[in-house]
C-alpha atoms as a PDB file:
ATOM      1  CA  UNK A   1       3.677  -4.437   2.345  1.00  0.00           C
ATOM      2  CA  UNK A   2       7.390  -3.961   1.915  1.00  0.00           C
ATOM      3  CA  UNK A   3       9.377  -6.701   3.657  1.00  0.00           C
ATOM      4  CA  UNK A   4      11.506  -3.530   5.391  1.00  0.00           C
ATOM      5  CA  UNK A   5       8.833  -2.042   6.907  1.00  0.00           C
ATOM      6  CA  UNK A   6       9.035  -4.432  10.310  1.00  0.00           C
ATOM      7  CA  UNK A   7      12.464  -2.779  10.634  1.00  0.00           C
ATOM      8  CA  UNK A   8      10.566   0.497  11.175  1.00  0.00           C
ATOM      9  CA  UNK A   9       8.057  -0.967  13.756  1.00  0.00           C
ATOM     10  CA  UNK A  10       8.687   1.538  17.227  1.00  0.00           C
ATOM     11  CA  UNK A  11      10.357   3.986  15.428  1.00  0.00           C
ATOM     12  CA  UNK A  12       9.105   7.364  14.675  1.00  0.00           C
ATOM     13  CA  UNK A  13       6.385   8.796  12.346  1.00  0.00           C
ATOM     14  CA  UNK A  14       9.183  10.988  11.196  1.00  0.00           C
ATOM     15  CA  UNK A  15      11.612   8.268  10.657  1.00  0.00           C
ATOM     16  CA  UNK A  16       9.913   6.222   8.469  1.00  0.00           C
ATOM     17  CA  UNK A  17       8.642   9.084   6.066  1.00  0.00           C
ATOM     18  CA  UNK A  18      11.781  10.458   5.921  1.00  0.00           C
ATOM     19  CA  UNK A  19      12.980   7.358   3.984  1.00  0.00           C
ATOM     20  CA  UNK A  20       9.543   6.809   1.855  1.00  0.00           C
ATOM     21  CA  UNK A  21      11.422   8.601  -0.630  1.00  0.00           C
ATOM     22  CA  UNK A  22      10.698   6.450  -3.925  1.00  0.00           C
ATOM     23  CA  UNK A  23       9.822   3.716  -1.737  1.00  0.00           C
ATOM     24  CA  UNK A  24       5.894   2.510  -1.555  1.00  0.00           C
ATOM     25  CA  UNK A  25       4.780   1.349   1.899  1.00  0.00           C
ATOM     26  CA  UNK A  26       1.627  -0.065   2.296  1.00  0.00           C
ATOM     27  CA  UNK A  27      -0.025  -1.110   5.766  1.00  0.00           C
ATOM     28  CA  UNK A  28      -2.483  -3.957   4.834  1.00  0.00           C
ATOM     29  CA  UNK A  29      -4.574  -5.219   8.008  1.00  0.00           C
ATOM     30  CA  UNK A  30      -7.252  -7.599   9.430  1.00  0.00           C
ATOM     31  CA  UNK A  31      -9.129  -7.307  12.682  1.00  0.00           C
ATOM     32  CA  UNK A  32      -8.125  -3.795  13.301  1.00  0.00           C
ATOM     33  CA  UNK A  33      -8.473   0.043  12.267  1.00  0.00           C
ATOM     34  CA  UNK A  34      -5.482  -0.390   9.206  1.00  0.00           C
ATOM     35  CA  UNK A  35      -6.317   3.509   7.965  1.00  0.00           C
ATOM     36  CA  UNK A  36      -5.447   4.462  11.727  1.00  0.00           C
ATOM     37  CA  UNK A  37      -2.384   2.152  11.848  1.00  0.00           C
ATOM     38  CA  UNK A  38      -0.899   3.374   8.789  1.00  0.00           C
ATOM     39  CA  UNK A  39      -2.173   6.787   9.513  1.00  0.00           C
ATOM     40  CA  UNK A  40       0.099   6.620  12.930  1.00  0.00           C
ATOM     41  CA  UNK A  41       3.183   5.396  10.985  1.00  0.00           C
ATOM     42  CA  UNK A  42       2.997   7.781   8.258  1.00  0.00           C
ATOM     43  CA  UNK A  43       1.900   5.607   5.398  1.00  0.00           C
ATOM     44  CA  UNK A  44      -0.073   6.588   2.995  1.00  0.00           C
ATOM     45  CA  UNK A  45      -1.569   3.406   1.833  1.00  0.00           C
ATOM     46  CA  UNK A  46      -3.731   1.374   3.517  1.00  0.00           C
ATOM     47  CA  UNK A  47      -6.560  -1.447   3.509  1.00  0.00           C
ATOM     48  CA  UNK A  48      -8.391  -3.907   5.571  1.00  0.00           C
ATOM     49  CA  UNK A  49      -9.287  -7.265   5.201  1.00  0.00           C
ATOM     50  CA  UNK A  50     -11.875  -9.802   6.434  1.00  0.00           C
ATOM     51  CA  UNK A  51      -9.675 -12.237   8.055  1.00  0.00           C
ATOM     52  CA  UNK A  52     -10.602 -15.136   6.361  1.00  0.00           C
ATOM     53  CA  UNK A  53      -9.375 -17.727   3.822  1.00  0.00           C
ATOM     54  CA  UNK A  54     -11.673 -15.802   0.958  1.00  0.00           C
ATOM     55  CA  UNK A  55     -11.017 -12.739   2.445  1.00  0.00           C
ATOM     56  CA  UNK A  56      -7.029 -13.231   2.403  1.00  0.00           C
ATOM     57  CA  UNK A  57      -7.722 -14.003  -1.126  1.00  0.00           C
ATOM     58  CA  UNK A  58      -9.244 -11.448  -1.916  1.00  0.00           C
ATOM     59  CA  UNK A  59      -6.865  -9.044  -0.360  1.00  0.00           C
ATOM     60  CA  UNK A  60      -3.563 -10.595  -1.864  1.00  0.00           C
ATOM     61  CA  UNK A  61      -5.172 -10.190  -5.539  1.00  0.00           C
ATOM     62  CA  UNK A  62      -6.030  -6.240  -4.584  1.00  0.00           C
ATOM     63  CA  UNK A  63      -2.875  -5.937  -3.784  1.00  0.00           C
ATOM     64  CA  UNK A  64      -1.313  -7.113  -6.793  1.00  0.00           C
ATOM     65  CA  UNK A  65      -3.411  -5.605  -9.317  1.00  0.00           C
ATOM     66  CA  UNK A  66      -2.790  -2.516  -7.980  1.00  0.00           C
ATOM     67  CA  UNK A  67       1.005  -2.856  -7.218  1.00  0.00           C
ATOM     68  CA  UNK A  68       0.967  -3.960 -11.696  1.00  0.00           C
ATOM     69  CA  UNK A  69      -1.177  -0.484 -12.312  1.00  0.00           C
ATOM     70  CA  UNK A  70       1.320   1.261 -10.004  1.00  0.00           C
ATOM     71  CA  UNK A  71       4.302  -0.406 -11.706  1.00  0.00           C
ATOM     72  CA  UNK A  72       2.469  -0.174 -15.367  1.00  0.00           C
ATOM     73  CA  UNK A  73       2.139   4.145 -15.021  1.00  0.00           C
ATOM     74  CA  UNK A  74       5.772   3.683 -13.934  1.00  0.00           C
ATOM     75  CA  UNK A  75       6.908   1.917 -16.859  1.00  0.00           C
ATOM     76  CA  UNK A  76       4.810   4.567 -19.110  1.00  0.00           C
ATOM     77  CA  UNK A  77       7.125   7.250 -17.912  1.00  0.00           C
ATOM     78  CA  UNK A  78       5.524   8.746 -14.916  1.00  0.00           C
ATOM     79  CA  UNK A  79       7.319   9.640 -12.252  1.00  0.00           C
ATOM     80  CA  UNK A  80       7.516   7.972  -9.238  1.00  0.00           C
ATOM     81  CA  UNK A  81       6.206  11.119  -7.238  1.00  0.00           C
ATOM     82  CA  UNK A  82       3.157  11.659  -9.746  1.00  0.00           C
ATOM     83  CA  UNK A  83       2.005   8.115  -9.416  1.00  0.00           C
ATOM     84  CA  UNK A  84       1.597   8.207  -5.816  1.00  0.00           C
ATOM     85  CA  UNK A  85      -0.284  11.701  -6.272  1.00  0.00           C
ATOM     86  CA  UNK A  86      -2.383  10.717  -9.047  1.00  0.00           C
ATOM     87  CA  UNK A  87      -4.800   8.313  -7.166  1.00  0.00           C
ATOM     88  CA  UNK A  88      -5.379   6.233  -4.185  1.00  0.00           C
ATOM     89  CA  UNK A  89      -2.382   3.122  -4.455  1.00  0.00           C
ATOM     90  CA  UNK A  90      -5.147   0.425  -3.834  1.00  0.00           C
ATOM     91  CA  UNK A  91      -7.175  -0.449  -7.137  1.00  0.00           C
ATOM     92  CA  UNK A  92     -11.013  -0.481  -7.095  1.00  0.00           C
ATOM     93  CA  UNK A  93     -11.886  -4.218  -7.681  1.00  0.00           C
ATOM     94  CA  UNK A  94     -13.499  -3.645 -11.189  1.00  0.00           C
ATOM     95  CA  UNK A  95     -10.775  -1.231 -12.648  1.00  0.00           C
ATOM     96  CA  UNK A  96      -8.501  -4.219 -13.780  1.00  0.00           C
ATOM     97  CA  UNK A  97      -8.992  -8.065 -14.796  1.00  0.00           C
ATOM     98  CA  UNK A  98      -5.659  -9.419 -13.969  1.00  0.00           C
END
């Protein structure tokens, strides 16, 4: 999750997509409907997480394999816009190795 994003917590749908412009927000949560959360706050990106030590494992190394494939297509030239079209954000678990 972008550390800015708690400076958009109460405001507006609207608000915070009008600045997602090149930025990637992600809602990652535990013991709740994240998909619906995010949904609510116009983000795009979501996932839940057992909330647990192996489970809060699990979901920080999701999370960075697929912020390095997101940040891997943009170093290959693709545009910012066309990498957040191409494909869900979040990785499945056996696309990458580390």
């Amino acid at each position: 999750m972008q550390p800015i994003l708690a400076a958009f917590i109460g405001y507006s749908g609207q608000r915070l997509y009008d600045c997602q412009k090149n930025w990637l927000f992600t809602y990652i949560g535990a013991n709740q409907d994240a998909l619906a959360v995010a949904r609510d706050m116009g983000i795009d990106q979501s996932m839940n997480f057992m909330s647990s030590v192996e489970g809060t494992k699990a979901m920080f190394m999701k999370e960075k394999l697929s912020r390095k494939s997101f940040y891997d297509k943009l170093a290959r030239g693709m545009s910012f816009k066309k990498a957040m079209a191409e494909e869900d954000y979040f990785v499945d678990d056996n696309q990458n190795d580390a």
